[in-house]
N, C-alpha and C. Protein backbone atom coordinates (compact mmCIF):
# COMPACT_ATOMS: atom_id res chain seq x y z
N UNK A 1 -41.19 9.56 168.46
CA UNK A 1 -42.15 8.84 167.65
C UNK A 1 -43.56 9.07 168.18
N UNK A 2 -43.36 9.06 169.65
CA UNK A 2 -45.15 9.32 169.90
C UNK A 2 -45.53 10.66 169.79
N UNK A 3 -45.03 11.95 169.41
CA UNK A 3 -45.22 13.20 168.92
C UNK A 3 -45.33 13.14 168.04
N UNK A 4 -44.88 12.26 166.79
CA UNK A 4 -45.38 12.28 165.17
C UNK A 4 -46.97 11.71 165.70
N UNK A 5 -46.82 10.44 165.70
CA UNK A 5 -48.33 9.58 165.56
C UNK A 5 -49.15 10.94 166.71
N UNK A 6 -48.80 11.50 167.86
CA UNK A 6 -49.93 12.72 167.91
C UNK A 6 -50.45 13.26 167.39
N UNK A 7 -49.08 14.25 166.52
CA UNK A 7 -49.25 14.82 165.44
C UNK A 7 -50.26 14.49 164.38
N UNK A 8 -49.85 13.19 163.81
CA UNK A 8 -50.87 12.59 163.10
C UNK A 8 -52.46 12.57 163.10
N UNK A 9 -52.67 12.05 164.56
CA UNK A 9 -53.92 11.82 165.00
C UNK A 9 -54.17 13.10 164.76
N UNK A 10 -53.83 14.41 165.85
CA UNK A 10 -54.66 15.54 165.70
C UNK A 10 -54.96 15.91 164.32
N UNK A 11 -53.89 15.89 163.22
CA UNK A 11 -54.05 16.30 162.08
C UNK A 11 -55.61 15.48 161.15
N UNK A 12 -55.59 14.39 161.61
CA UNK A 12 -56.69 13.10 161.06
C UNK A 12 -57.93 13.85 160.85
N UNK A 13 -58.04 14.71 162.49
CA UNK A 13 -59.03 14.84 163.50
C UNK A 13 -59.58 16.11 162.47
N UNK A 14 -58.73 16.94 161.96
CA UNK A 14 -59.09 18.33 161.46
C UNK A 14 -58.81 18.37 159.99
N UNK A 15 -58.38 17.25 159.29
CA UNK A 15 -58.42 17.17 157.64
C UNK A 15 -59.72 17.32 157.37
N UNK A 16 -60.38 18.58 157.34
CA UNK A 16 -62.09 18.39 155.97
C UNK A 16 -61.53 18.48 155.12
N UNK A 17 -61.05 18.86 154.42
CA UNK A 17 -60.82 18.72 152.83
C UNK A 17 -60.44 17.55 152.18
N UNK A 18 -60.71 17.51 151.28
CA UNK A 18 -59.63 15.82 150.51
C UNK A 18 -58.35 16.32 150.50
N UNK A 19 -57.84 17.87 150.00
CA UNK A 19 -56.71 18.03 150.13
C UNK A 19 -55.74 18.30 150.99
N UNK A 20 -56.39 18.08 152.37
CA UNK A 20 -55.81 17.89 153.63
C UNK A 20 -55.66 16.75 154.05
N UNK A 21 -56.46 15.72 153.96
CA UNK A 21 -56.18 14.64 153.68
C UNK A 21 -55.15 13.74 153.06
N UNK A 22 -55.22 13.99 151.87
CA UNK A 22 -54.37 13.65 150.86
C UNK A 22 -52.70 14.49 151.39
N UNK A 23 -52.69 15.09 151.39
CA UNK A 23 -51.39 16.02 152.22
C UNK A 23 -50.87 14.87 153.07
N UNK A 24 -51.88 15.06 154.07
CA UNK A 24 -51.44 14.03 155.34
C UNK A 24 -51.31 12.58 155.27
N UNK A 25 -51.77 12.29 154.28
CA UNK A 25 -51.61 10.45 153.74
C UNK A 25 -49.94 10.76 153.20
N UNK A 26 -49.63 11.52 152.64
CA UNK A 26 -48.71 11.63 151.62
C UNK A 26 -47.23 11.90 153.06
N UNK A 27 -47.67 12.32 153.76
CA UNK A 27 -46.67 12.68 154.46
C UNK A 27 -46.11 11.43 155.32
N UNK A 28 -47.78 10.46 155.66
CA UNK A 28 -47.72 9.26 156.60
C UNK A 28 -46.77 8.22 155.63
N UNK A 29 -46.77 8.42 154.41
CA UNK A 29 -46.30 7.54 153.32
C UNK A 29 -45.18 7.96 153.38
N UNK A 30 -44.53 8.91 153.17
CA UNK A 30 -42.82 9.15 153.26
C UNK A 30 -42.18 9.13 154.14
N UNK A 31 -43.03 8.85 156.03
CA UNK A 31 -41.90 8.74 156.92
C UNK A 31 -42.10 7.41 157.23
N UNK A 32 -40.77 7.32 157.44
CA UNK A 32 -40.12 5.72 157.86
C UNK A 32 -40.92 6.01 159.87
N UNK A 33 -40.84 6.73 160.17
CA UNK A 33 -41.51 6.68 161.53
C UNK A 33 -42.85 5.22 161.85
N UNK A 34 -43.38 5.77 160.43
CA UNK A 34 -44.80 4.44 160.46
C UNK A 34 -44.36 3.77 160.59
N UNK A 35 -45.57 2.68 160.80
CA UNK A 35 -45.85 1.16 160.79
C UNK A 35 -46.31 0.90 159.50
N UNK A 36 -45.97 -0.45 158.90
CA UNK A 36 -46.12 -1.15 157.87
C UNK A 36 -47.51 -0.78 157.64
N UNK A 37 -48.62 -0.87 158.17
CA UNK A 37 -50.10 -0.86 158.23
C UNK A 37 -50.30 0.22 158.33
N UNK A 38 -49.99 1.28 158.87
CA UNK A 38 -50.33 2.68 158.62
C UNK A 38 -50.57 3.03 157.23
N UNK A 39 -48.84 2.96 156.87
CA UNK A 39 -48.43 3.03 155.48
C UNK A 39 -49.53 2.88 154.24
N UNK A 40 -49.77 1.29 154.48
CA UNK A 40 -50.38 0.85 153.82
C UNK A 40 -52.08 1.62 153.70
N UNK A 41 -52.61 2.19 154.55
CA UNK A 41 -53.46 2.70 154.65
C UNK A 41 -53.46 4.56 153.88
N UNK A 42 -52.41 4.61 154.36
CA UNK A 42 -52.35 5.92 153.80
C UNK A 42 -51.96 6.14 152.20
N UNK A 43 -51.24 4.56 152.05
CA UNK A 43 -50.75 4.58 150.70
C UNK A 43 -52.29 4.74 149.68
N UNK A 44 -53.16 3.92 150.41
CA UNK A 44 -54.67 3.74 149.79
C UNK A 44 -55.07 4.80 149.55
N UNK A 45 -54.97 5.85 150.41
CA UNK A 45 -55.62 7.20 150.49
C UNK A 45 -55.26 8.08 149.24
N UNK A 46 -53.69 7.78 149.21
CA UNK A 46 -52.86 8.39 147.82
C UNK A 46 -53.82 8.01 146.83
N UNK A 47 -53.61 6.87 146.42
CA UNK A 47 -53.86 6.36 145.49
C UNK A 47 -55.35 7.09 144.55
N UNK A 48 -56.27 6.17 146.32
CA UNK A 48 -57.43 7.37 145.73
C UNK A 48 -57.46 8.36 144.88
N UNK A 49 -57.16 9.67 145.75
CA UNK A 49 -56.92 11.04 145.67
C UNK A 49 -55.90 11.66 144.38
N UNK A 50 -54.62 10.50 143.58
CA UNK A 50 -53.55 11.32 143.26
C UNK A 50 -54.31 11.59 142.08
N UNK A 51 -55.10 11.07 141.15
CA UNK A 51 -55.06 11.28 140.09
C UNK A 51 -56.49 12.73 140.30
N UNK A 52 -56.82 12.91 140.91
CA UNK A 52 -58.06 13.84 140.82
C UNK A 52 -57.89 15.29 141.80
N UNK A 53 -56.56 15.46 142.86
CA UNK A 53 -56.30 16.19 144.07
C UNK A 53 -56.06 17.62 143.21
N UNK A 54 -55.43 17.83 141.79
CA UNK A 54 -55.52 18.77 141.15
C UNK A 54 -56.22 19.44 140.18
N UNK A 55 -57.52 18.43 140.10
CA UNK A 55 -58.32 18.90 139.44
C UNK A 55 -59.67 19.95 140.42
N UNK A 56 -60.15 20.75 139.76
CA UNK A 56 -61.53 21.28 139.93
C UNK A 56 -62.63 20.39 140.61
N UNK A 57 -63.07 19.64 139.82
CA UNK A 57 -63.92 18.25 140.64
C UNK A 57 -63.67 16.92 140.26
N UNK A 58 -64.07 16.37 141.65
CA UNK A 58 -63.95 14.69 140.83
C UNK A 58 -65.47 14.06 141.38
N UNK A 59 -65.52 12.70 140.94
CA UNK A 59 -66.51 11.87 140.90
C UNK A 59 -66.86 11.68 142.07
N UNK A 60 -68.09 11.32 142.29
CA UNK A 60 -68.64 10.62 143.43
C UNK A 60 -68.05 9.44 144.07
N UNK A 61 -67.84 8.80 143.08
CA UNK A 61 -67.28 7.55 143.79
C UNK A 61 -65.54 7.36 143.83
N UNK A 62 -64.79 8.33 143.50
CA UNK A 62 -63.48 8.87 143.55
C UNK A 62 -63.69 9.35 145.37
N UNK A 63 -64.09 10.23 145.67
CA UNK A 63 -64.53 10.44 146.55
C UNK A 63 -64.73 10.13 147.86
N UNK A 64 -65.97 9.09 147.71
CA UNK A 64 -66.54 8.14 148.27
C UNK A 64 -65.14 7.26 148.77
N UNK A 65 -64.67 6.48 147.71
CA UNK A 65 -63.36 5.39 148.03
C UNK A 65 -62.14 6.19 148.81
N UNK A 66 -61.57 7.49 148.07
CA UNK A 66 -61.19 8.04 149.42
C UNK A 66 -61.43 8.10 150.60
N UNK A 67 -62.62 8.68 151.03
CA UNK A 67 -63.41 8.84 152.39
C UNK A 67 -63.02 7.67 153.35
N UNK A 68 -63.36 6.43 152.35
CA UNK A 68 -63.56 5.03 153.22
C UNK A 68 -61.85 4.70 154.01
N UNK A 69 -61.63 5.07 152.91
CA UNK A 69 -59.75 4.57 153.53
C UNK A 69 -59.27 5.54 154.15
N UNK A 70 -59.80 6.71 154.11
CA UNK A 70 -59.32 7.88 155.24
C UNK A 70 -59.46 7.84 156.39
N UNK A 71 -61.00 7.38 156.69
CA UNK A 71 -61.77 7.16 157.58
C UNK A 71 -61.14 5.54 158.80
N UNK A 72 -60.51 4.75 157.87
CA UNK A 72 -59.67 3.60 157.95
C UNK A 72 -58.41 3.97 158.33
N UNK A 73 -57.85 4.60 158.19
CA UNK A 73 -56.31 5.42 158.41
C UNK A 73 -56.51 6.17 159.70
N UNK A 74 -57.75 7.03 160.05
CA UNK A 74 -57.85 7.41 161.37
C UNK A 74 -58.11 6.98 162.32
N UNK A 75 -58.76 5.71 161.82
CA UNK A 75 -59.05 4.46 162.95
C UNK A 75 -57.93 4.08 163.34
N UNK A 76 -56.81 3.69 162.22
CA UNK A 76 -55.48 3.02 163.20
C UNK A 76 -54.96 3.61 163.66
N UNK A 77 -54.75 5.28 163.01
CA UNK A 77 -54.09 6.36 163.88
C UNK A 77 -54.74 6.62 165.51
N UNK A 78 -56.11 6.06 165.45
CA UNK A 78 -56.65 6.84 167.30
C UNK A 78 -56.43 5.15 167.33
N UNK A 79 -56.17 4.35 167.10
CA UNK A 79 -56.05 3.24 167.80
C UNK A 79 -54.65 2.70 168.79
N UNK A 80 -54.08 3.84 168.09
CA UNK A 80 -52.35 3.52 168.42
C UNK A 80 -52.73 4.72 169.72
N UNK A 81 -52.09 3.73 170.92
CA UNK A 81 -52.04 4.19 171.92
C UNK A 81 -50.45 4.17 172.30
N UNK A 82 -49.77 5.60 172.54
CA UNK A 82 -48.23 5.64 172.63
C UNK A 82 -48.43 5.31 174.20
N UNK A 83 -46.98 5.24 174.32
CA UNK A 83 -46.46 4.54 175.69
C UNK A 83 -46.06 5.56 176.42
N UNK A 84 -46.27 6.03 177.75
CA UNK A 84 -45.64 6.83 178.21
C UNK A 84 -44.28 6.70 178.06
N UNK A 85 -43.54 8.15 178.36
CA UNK A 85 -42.03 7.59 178.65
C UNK A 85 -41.79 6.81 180.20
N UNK A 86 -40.59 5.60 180.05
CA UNK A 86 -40.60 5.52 181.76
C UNK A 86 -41.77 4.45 181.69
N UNK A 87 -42.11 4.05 181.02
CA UNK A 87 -43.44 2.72 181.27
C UNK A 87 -42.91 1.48 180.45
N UNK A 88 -42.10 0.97 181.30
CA UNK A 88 -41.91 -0.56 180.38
C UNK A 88 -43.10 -1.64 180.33
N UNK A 89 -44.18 -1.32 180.36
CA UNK A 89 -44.86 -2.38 179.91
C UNK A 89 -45.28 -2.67 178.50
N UNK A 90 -44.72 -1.83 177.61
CA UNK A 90 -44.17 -2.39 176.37
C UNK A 90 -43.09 -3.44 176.02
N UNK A 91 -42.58 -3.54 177.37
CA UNK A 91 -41.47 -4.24 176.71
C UNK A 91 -41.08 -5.41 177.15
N UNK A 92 -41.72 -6.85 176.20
CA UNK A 92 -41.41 -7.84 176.54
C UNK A 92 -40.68 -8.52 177.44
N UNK A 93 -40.96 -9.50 177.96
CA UNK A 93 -40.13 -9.93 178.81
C UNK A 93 -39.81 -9.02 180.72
N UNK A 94 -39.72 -7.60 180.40
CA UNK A 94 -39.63 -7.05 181.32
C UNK A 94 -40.19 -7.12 182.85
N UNK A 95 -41.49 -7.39 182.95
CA UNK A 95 -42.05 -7.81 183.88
C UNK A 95 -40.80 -8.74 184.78
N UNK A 96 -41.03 -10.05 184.04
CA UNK A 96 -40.70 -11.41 184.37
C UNK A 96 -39.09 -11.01 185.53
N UNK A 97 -38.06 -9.77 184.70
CA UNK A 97 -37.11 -9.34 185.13
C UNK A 97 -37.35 -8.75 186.43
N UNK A 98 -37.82 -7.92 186.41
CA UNK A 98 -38.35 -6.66 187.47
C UNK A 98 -39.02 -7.62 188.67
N UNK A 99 -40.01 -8.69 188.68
CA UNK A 99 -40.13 -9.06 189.33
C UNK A 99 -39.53 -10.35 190.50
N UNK A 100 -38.33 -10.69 189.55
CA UNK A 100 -37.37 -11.29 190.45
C UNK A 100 -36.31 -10.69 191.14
N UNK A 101 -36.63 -9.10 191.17
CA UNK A 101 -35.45 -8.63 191.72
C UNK A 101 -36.29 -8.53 193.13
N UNK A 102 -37.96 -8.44 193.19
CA UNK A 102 -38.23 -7.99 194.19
C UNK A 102 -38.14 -9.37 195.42
């Protein structure tokens, strides 16, 4: 899982096009790998983009509203910080364990 959301991020990082974009929303939308909120972000991005991604040009503000939620989607993507492997400090409770053994 933390090689997809890499994946992701780098991909975020190098979408110029809308239709790289839109690609990569579409892909964040069909794997069950995401988070609910990803999803939801990328679903936005679709939305934007589906009705205009095969045309020649679209509107300014077609555009524009894409951009914003793309731009929103890469925020949560560099926000997600994966866990090393071997690092339980993800995992609840764990501490509390580990430290009564010492």
């Amino acid at each position: 899982m933390e090689q997809i959301y890499r994946q992701w991020q780098l991909s975020s990082r190098n979408a110029t096009s809308y239709r790289a974009k839109f690609i990569l929303a579409t892909e964040i939308l069909k794997s069950d790998m995401s988070s609910h909120e990803i999803r939801r972000a990328a679903r936005r991005v679709v939305r934007a983009l589906e009705a205009v991604i095969d045309l020649p040009i679209a509107g300014a503000d077609v555009l524009r509203t894409a951009r914003e939620h793309f731009g929103a989607l890469t925020e949560l993507l560099a926000a997600m910080e994966p866990q090393p492997a071997g690092d339980d400090g993800h995992c609840p409770g764990r501490e509390g364990r580990d430290s009564k053994l010492m």
